[in-house]
N, C-alpha and C. Protein backbone atom coordinates (compact mmCIF):
# COMPACT_ATOMS: atom_id res chain seq x y z
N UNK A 1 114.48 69.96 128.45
CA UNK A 1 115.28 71.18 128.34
C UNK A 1 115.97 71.21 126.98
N UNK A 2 115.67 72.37 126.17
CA UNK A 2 116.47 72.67 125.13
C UNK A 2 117.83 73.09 125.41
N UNK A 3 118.65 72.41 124.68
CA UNK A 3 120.17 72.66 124.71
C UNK A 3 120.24 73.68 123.18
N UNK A 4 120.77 74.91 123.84
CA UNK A 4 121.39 76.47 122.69
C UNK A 4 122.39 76.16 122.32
N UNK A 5 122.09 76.10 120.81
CA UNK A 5 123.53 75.97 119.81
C UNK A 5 124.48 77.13 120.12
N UNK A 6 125.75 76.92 119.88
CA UNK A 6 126.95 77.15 120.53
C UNK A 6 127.76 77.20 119.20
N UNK A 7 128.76 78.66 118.87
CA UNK A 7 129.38 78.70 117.89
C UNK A 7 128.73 79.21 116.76
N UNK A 8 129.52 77.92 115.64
CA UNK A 8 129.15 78.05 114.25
C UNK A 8 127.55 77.35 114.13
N UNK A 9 127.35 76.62 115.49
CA UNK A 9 126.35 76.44 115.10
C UNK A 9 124.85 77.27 115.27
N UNK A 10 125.17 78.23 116.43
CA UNK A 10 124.71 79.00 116.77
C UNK A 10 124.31 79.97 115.21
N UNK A 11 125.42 80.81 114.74
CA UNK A 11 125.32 81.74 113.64
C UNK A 11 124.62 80.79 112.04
N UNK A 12 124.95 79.58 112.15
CA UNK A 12 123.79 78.72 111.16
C UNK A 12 122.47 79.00 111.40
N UNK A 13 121.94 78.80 112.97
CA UNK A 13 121.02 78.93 113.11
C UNK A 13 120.26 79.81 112.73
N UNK A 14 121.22 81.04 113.41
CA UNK A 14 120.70 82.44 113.56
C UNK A 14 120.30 82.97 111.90
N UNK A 15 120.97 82.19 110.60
CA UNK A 15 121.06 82.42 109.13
C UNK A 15 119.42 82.29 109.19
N UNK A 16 119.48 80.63 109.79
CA UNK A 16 118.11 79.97 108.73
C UNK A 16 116.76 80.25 109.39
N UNK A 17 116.76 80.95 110.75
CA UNK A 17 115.53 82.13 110.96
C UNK A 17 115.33 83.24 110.69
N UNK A 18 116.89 83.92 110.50
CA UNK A 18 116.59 85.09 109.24
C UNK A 18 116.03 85.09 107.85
N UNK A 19 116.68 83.80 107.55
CA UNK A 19 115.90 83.95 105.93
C UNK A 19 114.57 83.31 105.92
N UNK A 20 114.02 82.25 107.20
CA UNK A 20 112.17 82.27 107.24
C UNK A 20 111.45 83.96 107.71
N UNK A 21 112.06 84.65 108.50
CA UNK A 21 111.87 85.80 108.69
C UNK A 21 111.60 86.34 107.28
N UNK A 22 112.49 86.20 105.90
CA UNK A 22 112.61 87.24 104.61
C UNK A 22 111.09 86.49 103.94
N UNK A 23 111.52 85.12 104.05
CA UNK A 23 110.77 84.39 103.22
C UNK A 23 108.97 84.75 103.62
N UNK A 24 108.84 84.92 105.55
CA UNK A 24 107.45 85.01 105.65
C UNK A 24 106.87 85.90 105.25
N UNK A 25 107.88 87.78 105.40
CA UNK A 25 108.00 88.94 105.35
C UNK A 25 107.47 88.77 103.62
N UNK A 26 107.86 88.42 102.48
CA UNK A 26 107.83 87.93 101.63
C UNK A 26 106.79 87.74 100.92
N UNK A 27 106.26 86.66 101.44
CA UNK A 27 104.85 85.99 101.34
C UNK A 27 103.88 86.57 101.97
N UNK A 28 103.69 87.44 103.01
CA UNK A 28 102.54 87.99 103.17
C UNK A 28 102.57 89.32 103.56
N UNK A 29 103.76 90.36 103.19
CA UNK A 29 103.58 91.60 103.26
C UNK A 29 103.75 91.89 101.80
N UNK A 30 103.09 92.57 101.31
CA UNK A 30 103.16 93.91 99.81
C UNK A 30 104.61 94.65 100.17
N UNK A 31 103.79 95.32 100.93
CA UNK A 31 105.52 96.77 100.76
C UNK A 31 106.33 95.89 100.99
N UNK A 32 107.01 94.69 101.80
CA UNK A 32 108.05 94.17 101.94
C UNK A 32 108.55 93.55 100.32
N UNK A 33 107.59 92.89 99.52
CA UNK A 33 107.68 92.46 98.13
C UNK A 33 108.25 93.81 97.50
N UNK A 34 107.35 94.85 97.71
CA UNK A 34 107.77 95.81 96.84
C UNK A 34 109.44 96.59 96.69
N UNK A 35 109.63 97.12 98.36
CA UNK A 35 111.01 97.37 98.38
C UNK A 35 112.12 96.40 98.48
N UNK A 36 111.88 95.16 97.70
CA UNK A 36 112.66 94.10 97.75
C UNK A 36 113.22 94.59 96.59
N UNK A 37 112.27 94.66 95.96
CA UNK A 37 112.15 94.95 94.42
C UNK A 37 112.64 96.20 93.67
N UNK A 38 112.30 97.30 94.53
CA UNK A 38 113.32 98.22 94.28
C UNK A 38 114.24 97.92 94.84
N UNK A 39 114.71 97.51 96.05
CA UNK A 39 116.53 97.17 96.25
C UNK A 39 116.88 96.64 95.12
N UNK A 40 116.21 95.92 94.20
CA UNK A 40 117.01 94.82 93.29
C UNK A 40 117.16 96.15 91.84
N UNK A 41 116.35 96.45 91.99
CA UNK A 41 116.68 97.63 90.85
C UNK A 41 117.74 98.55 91.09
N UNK A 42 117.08 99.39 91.86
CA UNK A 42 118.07 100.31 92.75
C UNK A 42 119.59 100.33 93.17
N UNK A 43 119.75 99.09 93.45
CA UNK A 43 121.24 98.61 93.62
C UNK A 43 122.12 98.43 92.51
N UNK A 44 121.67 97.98 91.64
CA UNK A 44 122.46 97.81 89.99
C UNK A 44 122.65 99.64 89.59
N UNK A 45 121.14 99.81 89.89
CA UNK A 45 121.29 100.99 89.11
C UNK A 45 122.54 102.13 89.91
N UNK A 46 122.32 102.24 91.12
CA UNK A 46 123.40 102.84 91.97
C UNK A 46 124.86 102.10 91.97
N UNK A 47 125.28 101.21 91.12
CA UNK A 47 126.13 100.88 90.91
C UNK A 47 126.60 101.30 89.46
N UNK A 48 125.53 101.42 88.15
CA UNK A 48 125.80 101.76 87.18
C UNK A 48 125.94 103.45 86.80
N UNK A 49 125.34 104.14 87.75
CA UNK A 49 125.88 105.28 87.94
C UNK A 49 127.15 106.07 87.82
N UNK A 50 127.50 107.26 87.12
CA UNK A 50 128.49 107.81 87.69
C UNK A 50 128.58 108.78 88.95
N UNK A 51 128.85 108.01 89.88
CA UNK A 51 129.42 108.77 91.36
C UNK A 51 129.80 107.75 92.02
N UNK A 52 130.81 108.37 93.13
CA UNK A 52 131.82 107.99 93.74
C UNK A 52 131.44 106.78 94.54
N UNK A 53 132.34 105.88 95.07
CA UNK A 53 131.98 104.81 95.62
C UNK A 53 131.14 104.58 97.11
N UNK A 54 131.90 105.88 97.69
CA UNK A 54 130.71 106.17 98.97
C UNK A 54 129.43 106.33 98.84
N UNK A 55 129.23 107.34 97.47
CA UNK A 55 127.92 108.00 97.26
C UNK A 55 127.14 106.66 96.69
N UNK A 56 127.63 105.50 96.13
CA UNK A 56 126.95 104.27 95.34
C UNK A 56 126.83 103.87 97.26
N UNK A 57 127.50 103.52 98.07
CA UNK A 57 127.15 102.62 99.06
C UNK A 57 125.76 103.42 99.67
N UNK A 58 125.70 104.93 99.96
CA UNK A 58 124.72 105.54 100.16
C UNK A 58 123.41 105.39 99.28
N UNK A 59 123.45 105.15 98.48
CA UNK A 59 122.73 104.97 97.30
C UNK A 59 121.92 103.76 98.23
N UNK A 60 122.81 102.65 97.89
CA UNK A 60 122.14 101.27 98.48
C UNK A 60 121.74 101.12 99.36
N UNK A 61 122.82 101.66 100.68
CA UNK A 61 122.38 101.50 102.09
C UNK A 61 120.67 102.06 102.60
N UNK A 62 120.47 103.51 101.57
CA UNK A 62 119.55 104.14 101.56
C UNK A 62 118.37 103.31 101.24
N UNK A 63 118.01 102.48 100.23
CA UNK A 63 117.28 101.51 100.09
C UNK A 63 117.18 100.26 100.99
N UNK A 64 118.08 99.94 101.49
CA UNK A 64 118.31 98.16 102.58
C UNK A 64 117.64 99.18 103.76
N UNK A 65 118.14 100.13 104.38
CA UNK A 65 117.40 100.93 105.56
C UNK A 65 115.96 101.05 105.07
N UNK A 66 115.42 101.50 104.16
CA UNK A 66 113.95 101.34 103.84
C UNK A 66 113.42 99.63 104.07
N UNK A 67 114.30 98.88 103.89
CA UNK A 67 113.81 97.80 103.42
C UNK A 67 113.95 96.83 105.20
N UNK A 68 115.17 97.11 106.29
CA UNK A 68 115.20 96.87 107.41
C UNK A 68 113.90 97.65 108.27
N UNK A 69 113.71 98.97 107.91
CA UNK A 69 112.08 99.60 108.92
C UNK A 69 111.19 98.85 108.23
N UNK A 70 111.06 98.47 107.12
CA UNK A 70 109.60 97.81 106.78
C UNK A 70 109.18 96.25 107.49
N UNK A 71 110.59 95.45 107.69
CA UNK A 71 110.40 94.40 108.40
C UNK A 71 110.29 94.68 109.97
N UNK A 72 110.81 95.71 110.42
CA UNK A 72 110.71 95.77 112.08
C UNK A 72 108.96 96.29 112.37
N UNK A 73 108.57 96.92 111.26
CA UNK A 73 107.03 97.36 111.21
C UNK A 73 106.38 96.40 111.40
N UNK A 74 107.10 95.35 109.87
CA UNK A 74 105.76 94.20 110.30
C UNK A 74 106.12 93.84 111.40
N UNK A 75 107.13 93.05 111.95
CA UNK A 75 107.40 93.11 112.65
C UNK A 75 106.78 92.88 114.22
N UNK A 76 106.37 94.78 114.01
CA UNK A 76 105.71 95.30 115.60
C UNK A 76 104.10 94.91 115.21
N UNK A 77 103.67 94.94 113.68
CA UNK A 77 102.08 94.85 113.49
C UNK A 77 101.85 93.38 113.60
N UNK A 78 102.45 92.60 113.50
CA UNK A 78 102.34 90.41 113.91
C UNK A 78 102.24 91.00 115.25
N UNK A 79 102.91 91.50 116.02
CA UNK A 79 103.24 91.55 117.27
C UNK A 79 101.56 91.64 118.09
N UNK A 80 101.49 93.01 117.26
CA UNK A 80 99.85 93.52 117.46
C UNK A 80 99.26 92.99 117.19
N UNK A 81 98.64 92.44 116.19
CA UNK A 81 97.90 91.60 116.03
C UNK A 81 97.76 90.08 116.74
N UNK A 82 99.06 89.77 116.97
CA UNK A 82 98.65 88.61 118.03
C UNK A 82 97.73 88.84 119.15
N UNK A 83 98.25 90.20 119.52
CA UNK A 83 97.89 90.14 120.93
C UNK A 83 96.06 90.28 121.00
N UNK A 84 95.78 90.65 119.73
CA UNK A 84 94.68 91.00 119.75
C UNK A 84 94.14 91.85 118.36
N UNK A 85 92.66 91.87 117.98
CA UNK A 85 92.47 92.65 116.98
C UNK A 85 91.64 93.54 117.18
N UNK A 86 90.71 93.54 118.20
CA UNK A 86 90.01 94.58 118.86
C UNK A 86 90.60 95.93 118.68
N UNK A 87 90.04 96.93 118.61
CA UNK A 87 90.64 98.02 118.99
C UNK A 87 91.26 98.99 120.37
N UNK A 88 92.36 99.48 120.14
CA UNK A 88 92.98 99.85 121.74
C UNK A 88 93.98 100.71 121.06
N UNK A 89 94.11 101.98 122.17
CA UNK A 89 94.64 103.35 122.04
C UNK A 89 96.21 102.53 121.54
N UNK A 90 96.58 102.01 122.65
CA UNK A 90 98.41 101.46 122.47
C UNK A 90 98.78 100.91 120.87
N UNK A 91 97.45 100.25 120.46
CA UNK A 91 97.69 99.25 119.26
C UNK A 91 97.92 100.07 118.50
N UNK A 92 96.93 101.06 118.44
CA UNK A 92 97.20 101.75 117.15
C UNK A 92 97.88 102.67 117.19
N UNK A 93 98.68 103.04 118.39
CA UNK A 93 99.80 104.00 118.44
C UNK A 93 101.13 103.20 117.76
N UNK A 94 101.24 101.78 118.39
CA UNK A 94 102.34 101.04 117.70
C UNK A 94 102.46 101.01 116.63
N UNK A 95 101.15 100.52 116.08
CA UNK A 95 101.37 100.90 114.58
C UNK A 95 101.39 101.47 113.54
N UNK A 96 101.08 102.99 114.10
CA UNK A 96 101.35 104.33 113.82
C UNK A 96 102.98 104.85 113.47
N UNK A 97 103.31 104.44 114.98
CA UNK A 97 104.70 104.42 115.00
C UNK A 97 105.73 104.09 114.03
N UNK A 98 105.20 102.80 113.90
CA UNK A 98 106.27 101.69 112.29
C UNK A 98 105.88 102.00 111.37
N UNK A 99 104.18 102.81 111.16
CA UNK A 99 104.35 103.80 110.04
C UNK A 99 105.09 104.53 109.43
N UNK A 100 105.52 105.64 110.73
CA UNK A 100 106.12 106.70 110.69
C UNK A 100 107.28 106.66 110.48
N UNK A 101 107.67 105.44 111.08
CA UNK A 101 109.25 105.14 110.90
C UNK A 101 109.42 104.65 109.20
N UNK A 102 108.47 103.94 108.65
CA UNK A 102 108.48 103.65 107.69
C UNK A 102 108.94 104.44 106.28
N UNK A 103 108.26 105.43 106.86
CA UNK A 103 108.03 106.64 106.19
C UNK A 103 108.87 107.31 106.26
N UNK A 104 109.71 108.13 107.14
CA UNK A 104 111.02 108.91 107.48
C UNK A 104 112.29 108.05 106.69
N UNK A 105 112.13 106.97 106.65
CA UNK A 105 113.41 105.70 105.96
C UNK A 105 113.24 106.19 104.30
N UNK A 106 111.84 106.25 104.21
CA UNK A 106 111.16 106.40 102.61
C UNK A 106 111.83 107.76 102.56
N UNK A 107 111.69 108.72 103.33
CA UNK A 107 111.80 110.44 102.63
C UNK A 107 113.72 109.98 103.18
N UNK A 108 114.19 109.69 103.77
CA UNK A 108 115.83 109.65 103.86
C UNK A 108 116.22 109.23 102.48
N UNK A 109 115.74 108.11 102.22
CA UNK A 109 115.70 107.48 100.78
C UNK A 109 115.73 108.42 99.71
N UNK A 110 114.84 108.99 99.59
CA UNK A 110 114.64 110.05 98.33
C UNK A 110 115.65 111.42 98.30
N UNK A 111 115.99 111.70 100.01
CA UNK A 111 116.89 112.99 99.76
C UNK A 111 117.83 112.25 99.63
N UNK A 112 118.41 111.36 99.54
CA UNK A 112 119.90 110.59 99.58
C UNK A 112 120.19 110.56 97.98
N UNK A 113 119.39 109.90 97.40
CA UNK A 113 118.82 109.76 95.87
C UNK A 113 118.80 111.45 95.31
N UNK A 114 118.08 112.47 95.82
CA UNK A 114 118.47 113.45 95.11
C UNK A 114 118.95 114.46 95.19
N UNK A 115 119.66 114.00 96.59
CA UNK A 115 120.95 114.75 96.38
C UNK A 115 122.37 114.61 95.58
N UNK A 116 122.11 112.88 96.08
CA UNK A 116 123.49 112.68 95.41
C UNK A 116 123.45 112.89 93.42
N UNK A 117 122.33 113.01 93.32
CA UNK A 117 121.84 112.88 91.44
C UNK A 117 121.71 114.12 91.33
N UNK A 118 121.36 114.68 91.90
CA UNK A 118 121.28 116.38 91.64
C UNK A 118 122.70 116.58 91.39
């Protein structure tokens, strides 16, 4: 029987499978590399901006939300793919889905960006 960390040790834990989570996300997804990469741009740059401090957190948040749907995608597509690679109506609805979601994060992104720059 496994004994569950408790506490601080618990939230250690919970750190160092989040960051194998970034690290796997990382290493074998593209778009996850990519909007890493714009967060890292994006964020300076929405900081070097002139506008207000809400509109800079919007700025960012707008990018980390692109960058949180792209990991729940992969996410759901490991998920799928474990279960199988065959083809099936459900599979490819799931991963249709984390498309779509993908995508709606992407266009929130851009009106956030040009509105607040407009």
């Amino acid at each position: 029987m496994q004994v569950k960390a408790k506490g601080w040790r618990r939230v250690v834990a919970a750190v160092g499978y989040s960051w194998c989570g970034l690290v796997s996300g990382w290493k074998s997804e593209a778009a996850i590399r990519q909007e890493v990469v714009l967060l890292l741009v994006g964020a300076p740059l929405a900081f070097w901006l002139d506008v207000t401090a809400l509109e800079k957190v919007a700025l960012v948040l707008s990018l980390v939300m692109v960058l949180v749907v792209e990991l729940l995608n992969s996410a759901v597509e490991a998920v799928v793919d474990r279960i199988g690679y065959e083809r099936h109506e459900l599979s490819g609805k799931a991963k249709d889905l984390g498309s779509a979601a993908v995508f709606i994060s992407v266009l929130g992104a851009l009106f956030t960006w040009a509105v607040i720059l407009w």
